[in-house]
Protein backbone atom coordinates (compact mmCIF):
# COMPACT_ATOMS: atom_id res chain seq x y z
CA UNK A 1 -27.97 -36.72 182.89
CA UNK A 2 -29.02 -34.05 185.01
CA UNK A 3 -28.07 -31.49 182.22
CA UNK A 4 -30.95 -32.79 179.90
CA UNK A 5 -34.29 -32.20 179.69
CA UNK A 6 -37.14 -34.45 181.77
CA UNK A 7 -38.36 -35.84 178.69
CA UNK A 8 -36.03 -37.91 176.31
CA UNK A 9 -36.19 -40.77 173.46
CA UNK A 10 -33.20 -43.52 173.85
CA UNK A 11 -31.61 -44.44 170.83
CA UNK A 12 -28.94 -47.50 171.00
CA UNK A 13 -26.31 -47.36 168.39
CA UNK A 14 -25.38 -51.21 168.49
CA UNK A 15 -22.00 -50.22 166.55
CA UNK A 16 -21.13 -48.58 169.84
CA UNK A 17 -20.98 -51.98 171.75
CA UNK A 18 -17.93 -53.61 171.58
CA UNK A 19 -17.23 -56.87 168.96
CA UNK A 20 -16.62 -59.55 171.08
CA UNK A 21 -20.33 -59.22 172.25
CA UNK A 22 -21.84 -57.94 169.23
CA UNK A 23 -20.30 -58.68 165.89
CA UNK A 24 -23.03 -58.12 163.74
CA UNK A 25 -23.37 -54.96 163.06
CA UNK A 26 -21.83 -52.43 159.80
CA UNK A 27 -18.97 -50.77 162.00
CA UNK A 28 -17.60 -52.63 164.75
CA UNK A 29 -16.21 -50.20 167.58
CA UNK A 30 -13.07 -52.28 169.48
CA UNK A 31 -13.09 -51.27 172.79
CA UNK A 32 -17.19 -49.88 173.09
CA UNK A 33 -19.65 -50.46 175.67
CA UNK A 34 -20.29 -53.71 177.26
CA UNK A 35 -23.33 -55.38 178.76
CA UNK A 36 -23.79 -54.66 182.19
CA UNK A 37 -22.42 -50.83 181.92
CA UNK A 38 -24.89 -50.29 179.43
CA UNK A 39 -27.28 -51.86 181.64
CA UNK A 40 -26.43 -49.28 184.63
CA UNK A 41 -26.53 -46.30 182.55
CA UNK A 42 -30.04 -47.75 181.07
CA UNK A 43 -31.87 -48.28 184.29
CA UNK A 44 -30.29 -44.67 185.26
CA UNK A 45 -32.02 -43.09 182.61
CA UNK A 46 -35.42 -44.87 183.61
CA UNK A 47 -35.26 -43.72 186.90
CA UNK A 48 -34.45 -40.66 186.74
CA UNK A 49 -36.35 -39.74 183.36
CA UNK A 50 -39.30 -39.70 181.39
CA UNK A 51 -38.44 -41.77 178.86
CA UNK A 52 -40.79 -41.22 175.86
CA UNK A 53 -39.32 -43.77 173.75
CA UNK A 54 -36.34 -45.76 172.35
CA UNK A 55 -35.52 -47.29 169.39
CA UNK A 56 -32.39 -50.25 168.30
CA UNK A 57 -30.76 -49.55 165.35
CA UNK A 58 -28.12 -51.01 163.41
CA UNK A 59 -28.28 -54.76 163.68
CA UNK A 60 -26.76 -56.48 160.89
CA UNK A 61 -28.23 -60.03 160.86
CA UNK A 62 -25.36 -62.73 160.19
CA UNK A 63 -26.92 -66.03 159.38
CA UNK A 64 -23.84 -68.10 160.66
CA UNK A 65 -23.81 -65.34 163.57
CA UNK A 66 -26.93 -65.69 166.05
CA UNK A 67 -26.09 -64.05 169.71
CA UNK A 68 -26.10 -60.60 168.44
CA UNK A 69 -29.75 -61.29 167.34
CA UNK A 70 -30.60 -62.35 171.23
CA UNK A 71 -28.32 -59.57 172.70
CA UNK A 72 -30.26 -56.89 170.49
CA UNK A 73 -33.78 -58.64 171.46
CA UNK A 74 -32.50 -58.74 174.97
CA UNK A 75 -31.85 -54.96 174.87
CA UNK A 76 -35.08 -54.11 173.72
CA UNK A 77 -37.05 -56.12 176.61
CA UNK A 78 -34.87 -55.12 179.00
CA UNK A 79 -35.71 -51.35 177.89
CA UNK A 80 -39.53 -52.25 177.64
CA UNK A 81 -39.11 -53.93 181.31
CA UNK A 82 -37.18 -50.88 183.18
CA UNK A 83 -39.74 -48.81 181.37
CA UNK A 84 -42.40 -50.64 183.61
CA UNK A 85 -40.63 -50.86 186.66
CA UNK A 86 -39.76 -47.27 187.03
CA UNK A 87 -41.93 -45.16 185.53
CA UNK A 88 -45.20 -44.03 186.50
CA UNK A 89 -47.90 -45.73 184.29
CA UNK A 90 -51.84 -45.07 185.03
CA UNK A 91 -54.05 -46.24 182.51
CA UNK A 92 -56.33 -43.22 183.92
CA UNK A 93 -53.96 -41.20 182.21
CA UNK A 94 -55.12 -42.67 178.79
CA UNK A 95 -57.82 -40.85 176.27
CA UNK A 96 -60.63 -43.31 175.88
């Protein structure tokens, strides 16, 4: 982390978490990343970054398959939350 630059845009890869706790998605990865590691690394990033932006990508919806729905939707507002909580946000620093 300290080797990249202040500013940076997030992008999660949900192939890259493992199956058991996302199975909807085109390329399952056996042994990826889990929930609450990807959780530490997040909030890491948040405070210690300007995070510009991030994005969720690869969610293959499963109609018989709903929790990977929730755990992507769950990703996103916990993203949108640690963006809130700590970083610096002045509506001041808006153009009206």
């Amino acid at each position: 982390i300290g080797q990249m630059t202040p500013n940076v845009f997030i992008t999660i890869d949900l192939d890259a978490f493992d199956p058991s706790i996302m199975p909807s998605t085109g390329t399952p990865e056996p042994g990826g990343l889990f929930w609450y590691e990807t959780l530490e690394f997040l909030k890491m990033m948040f405070k210690k970054k300007n995070v510009v932006g991030f994005d969720i990508v690869e969610l293959c919806p499963n109609k018989d398959e709903k929790s990977s729905d929730f755990l992507a939707a769950k990703l996103y507002y916990k993203m949108l939350s640690y963006k809130f909580k700590y970083q610096n946000y002045n509506e001041e620093d808006e153009d009206e």
